[in-house]
C-alpha atoms as a PDB file:
ATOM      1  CA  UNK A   1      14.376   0.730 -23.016  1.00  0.00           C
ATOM      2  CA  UNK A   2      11.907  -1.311 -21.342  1.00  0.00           C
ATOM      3  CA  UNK A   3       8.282   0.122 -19.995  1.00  0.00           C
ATOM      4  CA  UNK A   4       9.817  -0.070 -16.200  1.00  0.00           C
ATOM      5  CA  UNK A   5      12.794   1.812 -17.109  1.00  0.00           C
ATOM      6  CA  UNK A   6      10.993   4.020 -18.390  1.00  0.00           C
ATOM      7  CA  UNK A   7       8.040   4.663 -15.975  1.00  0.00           C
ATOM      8  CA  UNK A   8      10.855   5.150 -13.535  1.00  0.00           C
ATOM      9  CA  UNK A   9      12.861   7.725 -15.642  1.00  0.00           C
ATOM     10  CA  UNK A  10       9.219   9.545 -15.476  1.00  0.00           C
ATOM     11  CA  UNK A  11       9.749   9.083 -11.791  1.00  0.00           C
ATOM     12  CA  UNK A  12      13.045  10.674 -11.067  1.00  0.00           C
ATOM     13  CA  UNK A  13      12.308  13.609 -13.512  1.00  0.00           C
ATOM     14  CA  UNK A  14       8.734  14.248 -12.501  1.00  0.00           C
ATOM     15  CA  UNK A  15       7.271  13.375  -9.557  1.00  0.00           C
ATOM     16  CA  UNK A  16       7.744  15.987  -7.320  1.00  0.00           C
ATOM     17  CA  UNK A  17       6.071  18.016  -9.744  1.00  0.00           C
ATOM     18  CA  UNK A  18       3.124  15.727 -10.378  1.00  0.00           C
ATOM     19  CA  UNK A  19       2.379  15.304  -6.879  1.00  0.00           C
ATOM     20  CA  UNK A  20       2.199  19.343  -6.288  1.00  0.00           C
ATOM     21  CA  UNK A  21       0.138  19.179  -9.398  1.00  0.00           C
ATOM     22  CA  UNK A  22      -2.357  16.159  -8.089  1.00  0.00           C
ATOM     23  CA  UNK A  23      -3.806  13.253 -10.078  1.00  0.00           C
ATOM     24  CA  UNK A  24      -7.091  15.309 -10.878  1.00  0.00           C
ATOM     25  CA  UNK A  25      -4.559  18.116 -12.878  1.00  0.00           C
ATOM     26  CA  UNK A  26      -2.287  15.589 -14.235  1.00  0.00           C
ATOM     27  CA  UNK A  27      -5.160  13.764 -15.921  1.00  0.00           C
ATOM     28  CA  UNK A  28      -6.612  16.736 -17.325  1.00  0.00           C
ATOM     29  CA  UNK A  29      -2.625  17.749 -18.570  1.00  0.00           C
ATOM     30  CA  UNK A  30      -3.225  13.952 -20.041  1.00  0.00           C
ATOM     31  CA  UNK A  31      -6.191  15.022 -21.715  1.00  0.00           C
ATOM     32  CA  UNK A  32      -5.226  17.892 -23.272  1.00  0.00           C
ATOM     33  CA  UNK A  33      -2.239  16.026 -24.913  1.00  0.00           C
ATOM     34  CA  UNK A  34      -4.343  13.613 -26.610  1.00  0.00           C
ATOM     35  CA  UNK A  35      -6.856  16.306 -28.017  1.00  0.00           C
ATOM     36  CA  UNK A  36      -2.958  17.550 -29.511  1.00  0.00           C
ATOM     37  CA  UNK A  37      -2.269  14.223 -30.574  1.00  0.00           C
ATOM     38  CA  UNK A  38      -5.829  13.935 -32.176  1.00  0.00           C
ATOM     39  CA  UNK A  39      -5.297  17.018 -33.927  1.00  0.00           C
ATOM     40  CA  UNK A  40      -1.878  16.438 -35.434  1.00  0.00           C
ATOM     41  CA  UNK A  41      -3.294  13.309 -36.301  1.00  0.00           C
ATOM     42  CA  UNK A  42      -6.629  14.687 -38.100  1.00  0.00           C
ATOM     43  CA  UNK A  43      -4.239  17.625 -39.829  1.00  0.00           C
ATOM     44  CA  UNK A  44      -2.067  14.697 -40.646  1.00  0.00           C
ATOM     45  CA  UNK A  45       0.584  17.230 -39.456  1.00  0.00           C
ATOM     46  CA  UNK A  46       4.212  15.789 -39.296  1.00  0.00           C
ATOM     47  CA  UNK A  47       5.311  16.270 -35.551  1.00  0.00           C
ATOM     48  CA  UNK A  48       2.485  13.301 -34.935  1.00  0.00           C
ATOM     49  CA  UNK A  49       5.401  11.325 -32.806  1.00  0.00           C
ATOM     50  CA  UNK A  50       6.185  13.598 -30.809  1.00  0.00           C
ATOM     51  CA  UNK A  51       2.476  14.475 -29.677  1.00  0.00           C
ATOM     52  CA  UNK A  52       2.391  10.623 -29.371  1.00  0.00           C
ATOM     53  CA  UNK A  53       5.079  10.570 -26.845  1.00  0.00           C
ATOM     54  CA  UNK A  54       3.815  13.259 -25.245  1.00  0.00           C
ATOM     55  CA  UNK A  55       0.612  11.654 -24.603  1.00  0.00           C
ATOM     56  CA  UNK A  56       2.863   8.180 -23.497  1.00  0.00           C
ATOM     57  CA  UNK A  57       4.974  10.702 -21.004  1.00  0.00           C
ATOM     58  CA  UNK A  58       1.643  12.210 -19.265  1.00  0.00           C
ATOM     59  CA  UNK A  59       0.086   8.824 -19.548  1.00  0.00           C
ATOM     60  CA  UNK A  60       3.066   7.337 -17.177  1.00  0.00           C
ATOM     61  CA  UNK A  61       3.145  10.626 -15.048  1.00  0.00           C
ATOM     62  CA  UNK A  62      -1.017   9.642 -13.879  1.00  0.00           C
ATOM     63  CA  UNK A  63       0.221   5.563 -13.559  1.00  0.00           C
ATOM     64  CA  UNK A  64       2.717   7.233 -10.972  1.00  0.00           C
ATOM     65  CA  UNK A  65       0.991   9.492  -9.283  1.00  0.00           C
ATOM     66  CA  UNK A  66      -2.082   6.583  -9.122  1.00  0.00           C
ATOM     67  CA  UNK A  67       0.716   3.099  -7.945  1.00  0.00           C
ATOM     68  CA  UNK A  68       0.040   1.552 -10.953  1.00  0.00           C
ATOM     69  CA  UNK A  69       2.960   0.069 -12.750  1.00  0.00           C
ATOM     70  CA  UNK A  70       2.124  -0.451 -16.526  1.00  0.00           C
ATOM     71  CA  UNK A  71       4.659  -3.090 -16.832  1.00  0.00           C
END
């Protein structure tokens, strides 16, 4: 899957959501995933990709909400 396919998957599934939500709230959601990902990664815990796609989902939801396309 290419980056643009999948930004737009992002799209269809959760825009309408992220805009209720707002850029400021999506960020912090953002944020919170990567102090997951940075905890899973410290623990050296074994569900590391998935906090790591996590992190890559919320990270496309902001670039959304904020025009940018990361392609």
């Amino acid at each position: 899957m290419e980056i643009h396919e999948f930004q737009q998957l992002i799209r269809r599934v959760y825009l309408e959501r992220d805009q209720k939500r707002g850029a400021d709230r999506t960020f912090l959601w953002l944020l919170e995933e990567v102090g997951e990902l940075t905890r899973a990664y410290r623990r050296k815990e074994d569900h590391l990709g998935s906090e790591m796609a996590d992190v890559l989902a919320w990270m496309v939801s902001v670039a959304n909400l904020l025009g940018i396309d990361l392609e």
